[in-house]
PDB file of N, CA and C in Angstrom:
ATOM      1  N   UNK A   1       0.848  -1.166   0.000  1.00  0.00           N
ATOM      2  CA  UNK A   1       0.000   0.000   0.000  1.00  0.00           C
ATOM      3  C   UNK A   1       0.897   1.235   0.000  1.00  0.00           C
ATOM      4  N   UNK A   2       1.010   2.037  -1.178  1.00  0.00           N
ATOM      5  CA  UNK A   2       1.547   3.721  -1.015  1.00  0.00           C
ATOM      6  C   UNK A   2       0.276   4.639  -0.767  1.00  0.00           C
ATOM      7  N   UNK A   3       0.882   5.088   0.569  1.00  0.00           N
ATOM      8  CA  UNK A   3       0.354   6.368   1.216  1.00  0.00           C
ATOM      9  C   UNK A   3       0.925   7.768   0.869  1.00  0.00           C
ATOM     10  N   UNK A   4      -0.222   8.383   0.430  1.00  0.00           N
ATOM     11  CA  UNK A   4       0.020  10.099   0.120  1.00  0.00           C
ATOM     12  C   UNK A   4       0.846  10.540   1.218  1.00  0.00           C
ATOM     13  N   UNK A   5       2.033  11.407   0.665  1.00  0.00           N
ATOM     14  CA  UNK A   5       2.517  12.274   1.850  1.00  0.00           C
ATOM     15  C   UNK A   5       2.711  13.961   1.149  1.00  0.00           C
ATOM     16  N   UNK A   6       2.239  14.446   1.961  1.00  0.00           N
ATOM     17  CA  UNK A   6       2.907  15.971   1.840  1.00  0.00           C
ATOM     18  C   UNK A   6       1.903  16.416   0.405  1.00  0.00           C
ATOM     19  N   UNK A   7       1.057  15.624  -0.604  1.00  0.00           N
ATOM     20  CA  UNK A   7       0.464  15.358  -1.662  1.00  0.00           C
ATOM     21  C   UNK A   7       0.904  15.128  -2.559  1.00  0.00           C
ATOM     22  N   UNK A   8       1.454  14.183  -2.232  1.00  0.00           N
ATOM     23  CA  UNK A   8       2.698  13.352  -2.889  1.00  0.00           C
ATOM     24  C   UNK A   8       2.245  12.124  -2.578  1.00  0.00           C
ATOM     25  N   UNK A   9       2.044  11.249  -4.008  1.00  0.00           N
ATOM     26  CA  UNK A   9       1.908   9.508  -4.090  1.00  0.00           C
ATOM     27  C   UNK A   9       3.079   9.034  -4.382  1.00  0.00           C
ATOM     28  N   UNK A  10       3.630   8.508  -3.746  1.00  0.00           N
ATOM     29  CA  UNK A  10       4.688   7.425  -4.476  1.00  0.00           C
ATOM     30  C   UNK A  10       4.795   6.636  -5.198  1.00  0.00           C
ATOM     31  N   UNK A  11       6.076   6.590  -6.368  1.00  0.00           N
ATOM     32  CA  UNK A  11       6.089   5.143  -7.255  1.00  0.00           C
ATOM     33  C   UNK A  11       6.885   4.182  -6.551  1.00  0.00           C
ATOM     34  N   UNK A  12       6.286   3.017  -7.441  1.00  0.00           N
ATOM     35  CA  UNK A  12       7.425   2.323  -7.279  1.00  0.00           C
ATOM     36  C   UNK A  12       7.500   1.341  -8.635  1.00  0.00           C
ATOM     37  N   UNK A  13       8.548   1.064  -8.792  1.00  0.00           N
ATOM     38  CA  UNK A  13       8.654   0.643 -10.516  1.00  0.00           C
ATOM     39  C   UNK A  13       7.907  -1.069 -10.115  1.00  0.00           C
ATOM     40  N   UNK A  14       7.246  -1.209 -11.411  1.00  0.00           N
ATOM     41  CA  UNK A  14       6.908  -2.605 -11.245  1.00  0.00           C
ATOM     42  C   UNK A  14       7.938  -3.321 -10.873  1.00  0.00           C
ATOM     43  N   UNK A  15       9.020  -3.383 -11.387  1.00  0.00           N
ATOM     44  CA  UNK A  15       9.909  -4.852 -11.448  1.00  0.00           C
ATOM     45  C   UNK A  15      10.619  -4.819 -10.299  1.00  0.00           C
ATOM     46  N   UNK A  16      10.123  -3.547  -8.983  1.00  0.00           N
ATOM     47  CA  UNK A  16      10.897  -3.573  -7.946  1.00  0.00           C
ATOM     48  C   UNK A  16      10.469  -4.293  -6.670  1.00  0.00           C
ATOM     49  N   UNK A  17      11.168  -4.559  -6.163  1.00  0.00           N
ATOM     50  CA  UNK A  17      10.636  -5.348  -4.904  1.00  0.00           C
ATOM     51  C   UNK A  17      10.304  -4.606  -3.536  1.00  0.00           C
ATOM     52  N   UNK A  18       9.472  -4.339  -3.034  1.00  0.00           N
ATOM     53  CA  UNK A  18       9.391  -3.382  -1.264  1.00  0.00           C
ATOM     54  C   UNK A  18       8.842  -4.788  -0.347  1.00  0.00           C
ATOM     55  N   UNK A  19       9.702  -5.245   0.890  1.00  0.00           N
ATOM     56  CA  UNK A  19       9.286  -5.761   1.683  1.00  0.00           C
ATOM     57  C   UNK A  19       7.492  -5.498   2.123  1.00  0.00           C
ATOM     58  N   UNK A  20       6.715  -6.362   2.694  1.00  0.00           N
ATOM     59  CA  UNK A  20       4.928  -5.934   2.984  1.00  0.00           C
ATOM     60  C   UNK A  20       5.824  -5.058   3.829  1.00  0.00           C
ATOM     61  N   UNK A  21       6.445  -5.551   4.925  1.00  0.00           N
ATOM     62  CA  UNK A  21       6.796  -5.045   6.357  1.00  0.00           C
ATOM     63  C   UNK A  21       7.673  -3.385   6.053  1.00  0.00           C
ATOM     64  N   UNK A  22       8.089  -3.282   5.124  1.00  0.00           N
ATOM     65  CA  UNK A  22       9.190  -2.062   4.962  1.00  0.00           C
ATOM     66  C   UNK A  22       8.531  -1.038   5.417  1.00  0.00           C
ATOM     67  N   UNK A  23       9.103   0.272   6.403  1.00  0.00           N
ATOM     68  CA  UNK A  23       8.667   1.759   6.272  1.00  0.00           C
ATOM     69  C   UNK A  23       9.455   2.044   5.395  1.00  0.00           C
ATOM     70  N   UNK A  24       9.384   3.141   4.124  1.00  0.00           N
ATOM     71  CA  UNK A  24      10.301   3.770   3.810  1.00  0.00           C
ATOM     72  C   UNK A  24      10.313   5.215   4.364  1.00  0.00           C
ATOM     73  N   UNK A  25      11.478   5.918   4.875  1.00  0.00           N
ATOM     74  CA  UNK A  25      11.665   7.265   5.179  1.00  0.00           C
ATOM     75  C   UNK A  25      12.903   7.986   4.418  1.00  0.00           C
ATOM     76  N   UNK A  26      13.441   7.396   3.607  1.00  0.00           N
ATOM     77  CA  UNK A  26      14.324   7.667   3.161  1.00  0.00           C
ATOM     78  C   UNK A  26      14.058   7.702   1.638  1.00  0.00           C
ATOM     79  N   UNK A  27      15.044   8.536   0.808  1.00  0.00           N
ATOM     80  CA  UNK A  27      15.022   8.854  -0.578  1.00  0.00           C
ATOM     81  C   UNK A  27      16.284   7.807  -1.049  1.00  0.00           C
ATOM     82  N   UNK A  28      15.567   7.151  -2.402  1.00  0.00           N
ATOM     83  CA  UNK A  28      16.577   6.284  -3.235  1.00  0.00           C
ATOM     84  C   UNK A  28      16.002   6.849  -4.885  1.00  0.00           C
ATOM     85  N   UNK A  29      17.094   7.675  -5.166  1.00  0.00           N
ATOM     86  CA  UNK A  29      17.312   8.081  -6.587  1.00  0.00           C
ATOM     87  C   UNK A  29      17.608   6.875  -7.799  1.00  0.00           C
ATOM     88  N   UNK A  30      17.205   7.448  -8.449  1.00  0.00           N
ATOM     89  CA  UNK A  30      17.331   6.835 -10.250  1.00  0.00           C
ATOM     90  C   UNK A  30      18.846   5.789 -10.028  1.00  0.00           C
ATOM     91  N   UNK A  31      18.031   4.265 -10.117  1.00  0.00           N
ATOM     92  CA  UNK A  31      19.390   3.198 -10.216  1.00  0.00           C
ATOM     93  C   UNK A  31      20.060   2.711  -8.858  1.00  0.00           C
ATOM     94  N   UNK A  32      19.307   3.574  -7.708  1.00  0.00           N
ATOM     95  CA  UNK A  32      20.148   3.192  -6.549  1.00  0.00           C
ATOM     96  C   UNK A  32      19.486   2.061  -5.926  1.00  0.00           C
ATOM     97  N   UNK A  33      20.451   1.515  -5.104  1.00  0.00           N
ATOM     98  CA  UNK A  33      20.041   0.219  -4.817  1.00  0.00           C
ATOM     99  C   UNK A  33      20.444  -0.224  -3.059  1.00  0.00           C
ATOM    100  N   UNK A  34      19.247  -0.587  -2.427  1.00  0.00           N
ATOM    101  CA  UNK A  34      18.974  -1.188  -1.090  1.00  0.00           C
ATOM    102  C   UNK A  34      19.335  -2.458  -0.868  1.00  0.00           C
ATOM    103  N   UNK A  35      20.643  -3.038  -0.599  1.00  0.00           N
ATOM    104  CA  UNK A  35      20.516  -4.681  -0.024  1.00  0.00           C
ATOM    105  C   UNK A  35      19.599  -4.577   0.872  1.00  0.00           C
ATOM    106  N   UNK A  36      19.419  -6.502   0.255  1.00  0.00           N
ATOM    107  CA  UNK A  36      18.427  -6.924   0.924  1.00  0.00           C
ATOM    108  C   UNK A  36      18.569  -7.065   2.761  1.00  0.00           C
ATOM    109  N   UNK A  37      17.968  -6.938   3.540  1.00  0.00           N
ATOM    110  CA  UNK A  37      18.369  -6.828   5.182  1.00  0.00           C
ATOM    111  C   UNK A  37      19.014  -5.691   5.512  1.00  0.00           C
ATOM    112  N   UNK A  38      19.139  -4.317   4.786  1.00  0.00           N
ATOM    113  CA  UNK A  38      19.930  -3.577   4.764  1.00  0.00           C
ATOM    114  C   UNK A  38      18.989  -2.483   6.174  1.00  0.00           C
ATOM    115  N   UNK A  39      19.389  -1.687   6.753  1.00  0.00           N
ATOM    116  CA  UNK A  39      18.725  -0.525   7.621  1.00  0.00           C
ATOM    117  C   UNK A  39      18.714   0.673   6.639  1.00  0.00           C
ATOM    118  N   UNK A  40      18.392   1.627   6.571  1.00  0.00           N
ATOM    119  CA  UNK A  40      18.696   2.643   6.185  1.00  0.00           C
ATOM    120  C   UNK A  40      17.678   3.722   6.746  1.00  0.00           C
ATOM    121  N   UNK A  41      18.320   4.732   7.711  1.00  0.00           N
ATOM    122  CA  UNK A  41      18.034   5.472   8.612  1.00  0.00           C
ATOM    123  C   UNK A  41      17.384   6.597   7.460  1.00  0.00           C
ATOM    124  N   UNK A  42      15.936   7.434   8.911  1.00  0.00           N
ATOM    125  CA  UNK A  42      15.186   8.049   7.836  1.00  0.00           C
ATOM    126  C   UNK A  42      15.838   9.491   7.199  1.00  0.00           C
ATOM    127  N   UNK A  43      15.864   9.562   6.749  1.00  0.00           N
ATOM    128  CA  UNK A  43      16.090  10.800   5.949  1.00  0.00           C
ATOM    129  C   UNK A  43      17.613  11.038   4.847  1.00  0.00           C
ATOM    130  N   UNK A  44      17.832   9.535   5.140  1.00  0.00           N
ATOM    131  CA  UNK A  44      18.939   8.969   4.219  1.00  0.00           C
ATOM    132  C   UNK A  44      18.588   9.391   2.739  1.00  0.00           C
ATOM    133  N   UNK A  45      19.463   9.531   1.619  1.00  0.00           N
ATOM    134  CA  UNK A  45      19.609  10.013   0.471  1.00  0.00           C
ATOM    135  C   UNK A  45      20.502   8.827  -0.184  1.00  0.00           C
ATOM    136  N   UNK A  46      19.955   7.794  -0.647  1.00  0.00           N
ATOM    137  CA  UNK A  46      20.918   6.915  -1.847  1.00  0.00           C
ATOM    138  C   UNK A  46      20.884   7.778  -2.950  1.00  0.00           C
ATOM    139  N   UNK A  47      22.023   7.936  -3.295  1.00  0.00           N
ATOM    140  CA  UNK A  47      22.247   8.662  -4.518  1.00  0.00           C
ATOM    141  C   UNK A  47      22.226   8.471  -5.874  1.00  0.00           C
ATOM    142  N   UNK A  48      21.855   8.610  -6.995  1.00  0.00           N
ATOM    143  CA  UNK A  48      21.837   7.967  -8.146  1.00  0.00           C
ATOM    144  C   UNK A  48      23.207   7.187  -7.969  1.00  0.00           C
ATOM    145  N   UNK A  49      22.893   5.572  -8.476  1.00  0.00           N
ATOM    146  CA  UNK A  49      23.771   4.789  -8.757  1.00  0.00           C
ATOM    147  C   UNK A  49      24.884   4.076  -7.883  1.00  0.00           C
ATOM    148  N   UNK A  50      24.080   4.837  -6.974  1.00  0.00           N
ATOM    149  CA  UNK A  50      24.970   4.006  -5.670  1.00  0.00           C
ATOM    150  C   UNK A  50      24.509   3.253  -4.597  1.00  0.00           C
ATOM    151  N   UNK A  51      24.604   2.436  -3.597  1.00  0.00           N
ATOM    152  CA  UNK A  51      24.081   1.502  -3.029  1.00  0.00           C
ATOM    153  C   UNK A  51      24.785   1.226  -1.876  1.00  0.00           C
ATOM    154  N   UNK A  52      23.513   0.909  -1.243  1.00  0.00           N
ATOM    155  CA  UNK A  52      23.383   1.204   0.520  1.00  0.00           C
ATOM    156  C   UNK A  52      23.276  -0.555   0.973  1.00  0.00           C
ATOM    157  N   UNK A  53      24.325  -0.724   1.511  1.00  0.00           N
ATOM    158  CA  UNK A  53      24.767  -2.058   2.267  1.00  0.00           C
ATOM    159  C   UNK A  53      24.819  -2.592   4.106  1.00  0.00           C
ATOM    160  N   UNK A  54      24.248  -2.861   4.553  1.00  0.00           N
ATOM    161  CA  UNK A  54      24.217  -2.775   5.800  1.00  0.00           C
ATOM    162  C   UNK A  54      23.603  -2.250   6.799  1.00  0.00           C
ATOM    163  N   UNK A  55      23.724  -3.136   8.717  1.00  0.00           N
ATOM    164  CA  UNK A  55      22.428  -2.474   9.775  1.00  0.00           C
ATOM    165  C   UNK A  55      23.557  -1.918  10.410  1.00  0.00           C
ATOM    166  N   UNK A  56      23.959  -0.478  10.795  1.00  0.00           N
ATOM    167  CA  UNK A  56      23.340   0.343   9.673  1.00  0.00           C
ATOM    168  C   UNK A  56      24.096   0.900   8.476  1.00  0.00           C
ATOM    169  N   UNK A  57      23.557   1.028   7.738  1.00  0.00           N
ATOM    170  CA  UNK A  57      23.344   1.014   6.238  1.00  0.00           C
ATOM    171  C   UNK A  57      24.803   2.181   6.224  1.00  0.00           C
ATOM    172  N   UNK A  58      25.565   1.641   5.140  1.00  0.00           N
ATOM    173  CA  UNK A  58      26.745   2.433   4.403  1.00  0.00           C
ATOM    174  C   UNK A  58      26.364   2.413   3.283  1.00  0.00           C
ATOM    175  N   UNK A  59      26.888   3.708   2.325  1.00  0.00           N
ATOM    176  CA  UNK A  59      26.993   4.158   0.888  1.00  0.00           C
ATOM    177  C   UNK A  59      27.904   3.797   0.438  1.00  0.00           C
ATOM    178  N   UNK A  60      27.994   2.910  -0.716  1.00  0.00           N
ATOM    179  CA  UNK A  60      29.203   3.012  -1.519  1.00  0.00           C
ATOM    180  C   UNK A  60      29.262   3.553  -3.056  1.00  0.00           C
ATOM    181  N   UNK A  61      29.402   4.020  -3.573  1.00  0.00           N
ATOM    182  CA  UNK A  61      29.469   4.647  -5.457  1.00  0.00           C
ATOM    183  C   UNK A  61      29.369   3.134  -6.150  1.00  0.00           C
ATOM    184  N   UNK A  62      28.911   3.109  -6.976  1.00  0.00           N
ATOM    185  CA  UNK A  62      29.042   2.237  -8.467  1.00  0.00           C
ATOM    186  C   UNK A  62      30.306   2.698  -9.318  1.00  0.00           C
ATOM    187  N   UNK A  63      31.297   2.535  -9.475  1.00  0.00           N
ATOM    188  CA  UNK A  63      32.036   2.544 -10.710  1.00  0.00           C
ATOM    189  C   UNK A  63      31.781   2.347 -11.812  1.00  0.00           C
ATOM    190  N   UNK A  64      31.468   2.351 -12.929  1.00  0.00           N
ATOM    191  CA  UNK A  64      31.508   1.312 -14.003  1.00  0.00           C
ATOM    192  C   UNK A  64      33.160   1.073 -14.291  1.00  0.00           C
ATOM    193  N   UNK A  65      33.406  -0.367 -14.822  1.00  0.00           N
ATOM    194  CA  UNK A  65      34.508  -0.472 -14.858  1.00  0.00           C
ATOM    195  C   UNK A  65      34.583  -0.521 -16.708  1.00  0.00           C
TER     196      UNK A  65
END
């Protein structure tokens, strides 16, 4: 279930996965990515293309190699 905030609906892309149980409070930009079991404290910012690992949750960049 996405709840209106602020009058604001949220997406979420079909092919993505949200735990039933998840709160989200935090922002994840274009490509960024949540391990699975990961924490990520509210008002956190994943940044395009980078990805949040761990309780609690670290940022690391994507490279392309």
């Amino acid at each position: 279930m996405l709840i209106e905030h602020r009058g604001a609906r949220p997406t979420v892309d079909e092919s993505a996965y949200v735990s039933p149980a998840a709160v989200i409070g935090a922002e994840v930009r274009i490509h960024g990515v949540v391990q699975v079991n990961t924490r990520v404290s509210a008002g956190t910012v994943v940044p395009i293309r980078w990805v949040a690992v761990g309780d609690p949750a670290q940022l690391f960049s994507v490279i392309d190699g």
